[in-house]
Protein backbone atom coordinates (compact mmCIF):
# COMPACT_ATOMS: atom_id res chain seq x y z
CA UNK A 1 -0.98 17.64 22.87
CA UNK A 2 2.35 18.38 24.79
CA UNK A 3 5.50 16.77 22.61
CA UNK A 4 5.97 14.29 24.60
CA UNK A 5 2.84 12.83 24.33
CA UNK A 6 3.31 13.23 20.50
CA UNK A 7 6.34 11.78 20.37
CA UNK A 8 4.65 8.66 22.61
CA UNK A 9 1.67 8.48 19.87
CA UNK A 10 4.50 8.51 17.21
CA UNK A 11 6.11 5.77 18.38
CA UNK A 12 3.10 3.61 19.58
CA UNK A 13 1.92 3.79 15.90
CA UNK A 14 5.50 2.91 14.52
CA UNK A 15 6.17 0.19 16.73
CA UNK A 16 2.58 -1.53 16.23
CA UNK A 17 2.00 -0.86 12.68
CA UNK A 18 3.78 -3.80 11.59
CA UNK A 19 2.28 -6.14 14.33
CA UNK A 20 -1.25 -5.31 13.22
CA UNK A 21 -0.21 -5.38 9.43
CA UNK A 22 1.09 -9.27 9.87
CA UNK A 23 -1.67 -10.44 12.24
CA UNK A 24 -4.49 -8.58 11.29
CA UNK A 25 -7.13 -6.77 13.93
CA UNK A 26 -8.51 -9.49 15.62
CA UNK A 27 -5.07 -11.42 15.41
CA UNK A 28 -3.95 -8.80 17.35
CA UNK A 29 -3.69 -8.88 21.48
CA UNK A 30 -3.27 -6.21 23.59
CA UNK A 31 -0.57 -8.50 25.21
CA UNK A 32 1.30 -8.13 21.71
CA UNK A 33 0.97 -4.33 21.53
CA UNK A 34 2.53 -3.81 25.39
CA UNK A 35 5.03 -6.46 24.94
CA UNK A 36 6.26 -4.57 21.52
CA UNK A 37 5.82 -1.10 22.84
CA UNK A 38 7.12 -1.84 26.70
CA UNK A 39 4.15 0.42 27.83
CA UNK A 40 1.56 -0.69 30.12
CA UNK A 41 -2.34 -0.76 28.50
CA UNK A 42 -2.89 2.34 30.29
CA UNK A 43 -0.28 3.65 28.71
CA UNK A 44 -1.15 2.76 25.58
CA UNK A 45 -4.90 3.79 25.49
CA UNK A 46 -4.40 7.37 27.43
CA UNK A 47 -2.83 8.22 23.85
CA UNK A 48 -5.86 6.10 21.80
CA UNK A 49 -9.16 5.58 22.51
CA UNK A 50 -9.33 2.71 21.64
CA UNK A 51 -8.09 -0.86 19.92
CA UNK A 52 -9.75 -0.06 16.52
CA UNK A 53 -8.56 3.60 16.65
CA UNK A 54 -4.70 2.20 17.21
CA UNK A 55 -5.32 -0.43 14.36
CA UNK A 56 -6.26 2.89 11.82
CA UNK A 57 -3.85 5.03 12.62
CA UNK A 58 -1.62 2.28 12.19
CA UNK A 59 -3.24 1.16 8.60
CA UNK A 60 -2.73 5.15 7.89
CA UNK A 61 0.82 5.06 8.81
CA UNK A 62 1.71 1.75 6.18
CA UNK A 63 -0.48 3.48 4.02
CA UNK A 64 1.44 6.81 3.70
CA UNK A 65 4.62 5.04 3.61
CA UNK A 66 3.20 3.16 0.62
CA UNK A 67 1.73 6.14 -0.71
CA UNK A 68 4.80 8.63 -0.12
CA UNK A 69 6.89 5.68 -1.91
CA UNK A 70 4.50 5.35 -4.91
CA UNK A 71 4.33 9.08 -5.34
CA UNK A 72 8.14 9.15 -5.86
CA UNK A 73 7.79 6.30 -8.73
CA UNK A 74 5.42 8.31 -10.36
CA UNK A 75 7.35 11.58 -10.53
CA UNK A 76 10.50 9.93 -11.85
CA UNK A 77 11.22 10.24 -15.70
CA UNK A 78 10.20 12.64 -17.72
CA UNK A 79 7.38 10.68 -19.95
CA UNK A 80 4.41 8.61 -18.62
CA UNK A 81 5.91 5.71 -19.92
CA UNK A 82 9.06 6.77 -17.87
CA UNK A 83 6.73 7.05 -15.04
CA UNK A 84 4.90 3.70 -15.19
CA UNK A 85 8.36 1.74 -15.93
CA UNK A 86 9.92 3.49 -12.13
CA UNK A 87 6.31 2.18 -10.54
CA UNK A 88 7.20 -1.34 -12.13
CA UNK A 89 10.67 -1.20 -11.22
CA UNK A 90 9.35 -0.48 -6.99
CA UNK A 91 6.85 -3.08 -7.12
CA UNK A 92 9.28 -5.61 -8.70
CA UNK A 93 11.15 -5.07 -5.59
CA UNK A 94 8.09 -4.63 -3.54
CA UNK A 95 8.12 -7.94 -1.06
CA UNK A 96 11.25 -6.21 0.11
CA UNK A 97 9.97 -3.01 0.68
CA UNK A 98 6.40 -4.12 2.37
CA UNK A 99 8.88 -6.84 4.89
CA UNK A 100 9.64 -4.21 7.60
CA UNK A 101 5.52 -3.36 7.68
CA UNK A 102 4.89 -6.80 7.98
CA UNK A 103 3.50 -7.61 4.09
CA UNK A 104 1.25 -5.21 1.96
CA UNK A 105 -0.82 -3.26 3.77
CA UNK A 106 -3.35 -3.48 1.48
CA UNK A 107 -3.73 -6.72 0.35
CA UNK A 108 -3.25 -7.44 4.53
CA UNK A 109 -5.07 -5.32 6.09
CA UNK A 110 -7.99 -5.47 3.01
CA UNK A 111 -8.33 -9.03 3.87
CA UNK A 112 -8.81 -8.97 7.23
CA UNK A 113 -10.79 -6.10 7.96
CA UNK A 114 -13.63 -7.23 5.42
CA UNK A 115 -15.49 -9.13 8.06
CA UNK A 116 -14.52 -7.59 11.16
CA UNK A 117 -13.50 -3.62 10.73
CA UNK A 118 -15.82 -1.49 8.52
CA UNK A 119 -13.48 1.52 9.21
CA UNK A 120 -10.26 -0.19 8.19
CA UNK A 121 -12.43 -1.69 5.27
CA UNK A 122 -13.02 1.68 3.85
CA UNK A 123 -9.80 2.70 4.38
CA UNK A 124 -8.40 0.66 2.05
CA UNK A 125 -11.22 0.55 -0.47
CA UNK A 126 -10.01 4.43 -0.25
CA UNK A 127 -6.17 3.87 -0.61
CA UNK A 128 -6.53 1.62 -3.48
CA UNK A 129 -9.01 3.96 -5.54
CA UNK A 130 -5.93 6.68 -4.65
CA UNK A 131 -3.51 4.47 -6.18
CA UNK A 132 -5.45 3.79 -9.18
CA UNK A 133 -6.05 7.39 -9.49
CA UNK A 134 -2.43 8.51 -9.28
CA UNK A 135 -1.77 6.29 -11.96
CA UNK A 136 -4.80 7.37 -14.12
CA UNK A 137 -3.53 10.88 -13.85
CA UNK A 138 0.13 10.00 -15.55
CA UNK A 139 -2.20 8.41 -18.22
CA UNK A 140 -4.31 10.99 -18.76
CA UNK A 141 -1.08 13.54 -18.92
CA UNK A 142 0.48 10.98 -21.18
CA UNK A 143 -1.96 10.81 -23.62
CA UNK A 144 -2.56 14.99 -23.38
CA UNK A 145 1.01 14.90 -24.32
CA UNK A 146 0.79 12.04 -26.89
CA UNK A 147 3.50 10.40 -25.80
CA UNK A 148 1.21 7.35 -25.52
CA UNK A 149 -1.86 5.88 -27.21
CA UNK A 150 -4.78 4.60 -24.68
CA UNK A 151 -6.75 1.69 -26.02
CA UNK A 152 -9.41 2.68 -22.76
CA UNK A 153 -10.32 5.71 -20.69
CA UNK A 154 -7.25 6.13 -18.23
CA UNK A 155 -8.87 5.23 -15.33
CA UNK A 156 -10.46 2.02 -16.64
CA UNK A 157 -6.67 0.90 -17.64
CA UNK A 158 -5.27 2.11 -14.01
CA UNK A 159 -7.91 -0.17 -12.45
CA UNK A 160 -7.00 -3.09 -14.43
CA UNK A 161 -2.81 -2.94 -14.06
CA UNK A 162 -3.04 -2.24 -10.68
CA UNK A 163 -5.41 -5.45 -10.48
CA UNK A 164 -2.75 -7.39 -12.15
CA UNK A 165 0.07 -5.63 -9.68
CA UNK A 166 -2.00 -6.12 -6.40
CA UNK A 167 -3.05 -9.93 -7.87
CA UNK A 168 0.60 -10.66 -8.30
CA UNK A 169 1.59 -9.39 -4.59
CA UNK A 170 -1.25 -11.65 -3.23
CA UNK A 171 -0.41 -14.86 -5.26
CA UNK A 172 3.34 -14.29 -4.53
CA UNK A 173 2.16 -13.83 -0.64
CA UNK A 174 0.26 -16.91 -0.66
CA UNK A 175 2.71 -19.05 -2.25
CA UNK A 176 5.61 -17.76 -0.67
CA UNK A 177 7.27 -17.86 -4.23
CA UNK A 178 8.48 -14.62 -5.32
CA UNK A 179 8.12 -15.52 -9.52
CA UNK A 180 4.83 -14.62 -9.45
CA UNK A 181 5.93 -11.19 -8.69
CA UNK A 182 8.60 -10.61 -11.12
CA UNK A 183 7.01 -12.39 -13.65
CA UNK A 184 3.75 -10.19 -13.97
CA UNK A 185 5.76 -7.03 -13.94
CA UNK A 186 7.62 -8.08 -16.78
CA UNK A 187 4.57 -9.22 -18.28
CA UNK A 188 3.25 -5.61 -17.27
CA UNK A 189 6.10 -4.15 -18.85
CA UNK A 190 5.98 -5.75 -22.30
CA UNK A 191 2.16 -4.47 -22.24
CA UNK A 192 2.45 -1.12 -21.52
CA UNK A 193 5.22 -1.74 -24.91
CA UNK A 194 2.62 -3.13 -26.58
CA UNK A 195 -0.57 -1.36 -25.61
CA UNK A 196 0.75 1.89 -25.01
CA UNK A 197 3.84 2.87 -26.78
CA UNK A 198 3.58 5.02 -29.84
């Protein structure tokens, strides 16, 4: 692939990730994704082969961003309790940071595709068991280091806060009211106080 073409695949996938995020895969015409992009169909499927490829590599694009933003949270501090306070701190500030992808890729996108798109199904289903993992492994370290105490197995506690996380970013999508949000992090917050701290 020459970089121009690259560079044309780059920005096809930057410029209709957020489009297919809001709207979902069927919600999505081709009329939206030329309009967006200014490029003719052609255009747009010599670089893809076809709609449901676009819509993946455009669920793997949010996706990284959310991952790449995640892993960040997690490597801040020093403890795991450090660690799982920074993730709390991005996803009380997380409506803002999903906006310019068009909402939560996951909770969007996992929606959607569960009828209609067994690829971007799995996709997610494989996203969120990353996220739970990532935060199972600052568990796991945590209590290695005892700097915490684990009332569960690590993973079996990742699952269920980042149930009560993803639960909260749906209800507070739904409802358009941004309390549900902010209220079960600091809910989160004076758990992982409770529950965790030494």
């Amino acid at each position: 692939m020459t970089k121009k073409a690259e560079r044309t695949t780059a920005y096809i996938i930057e410029t209709v990730a957020p489009i297919f995020n809001k709207h979902g895969y069927i919600g999505t015409s081709m009329s939206d994704l030329t309009e967006a992009t200014g490029l003719t169909k052609g255009a747009i499927y010599g670089n893809f082969e076809n709609k449901e490829a676009l819509a993946l590599s455009s669920f793997e694009y949010n996706r990284n961003l959310l991952l790449t933003a995640i892993d960040h949270k997690l490597e801040f501090g020093v403890t795991a309790l450090d660690k799982l306070y920074s993730l709390l701190s991005f996803y009380k500030q997380y409506d803002a940071f999903s906006l310019p992808m068009g909402g939560c890729p996951l909770l969007n996108v996992g929606v959607d595709a569960q009828g209609n798109n067994k690829l971007l199904a799995a996709a997610v289903k494989e996203t969120i068991k990353e996220v739970e993992g990532k935060i199972a492994l600052v568990l796991e370290n945590g209590a290695k280091e005892n700097e915490i105490r684990l009332p569960v197995p690590p993973l079996q506690f990742a699952k269920q806060f980042f149930t009560m996380i993803q639960g909260a970013v749906a209800m507070s999508t739904m409802t358009q009211d941004r309390k549900y949000l902010t209220n079960t992090i600091t809910y989160l917050e004076y758990l992982i106080k409770q529950e965790l701290k030494k």
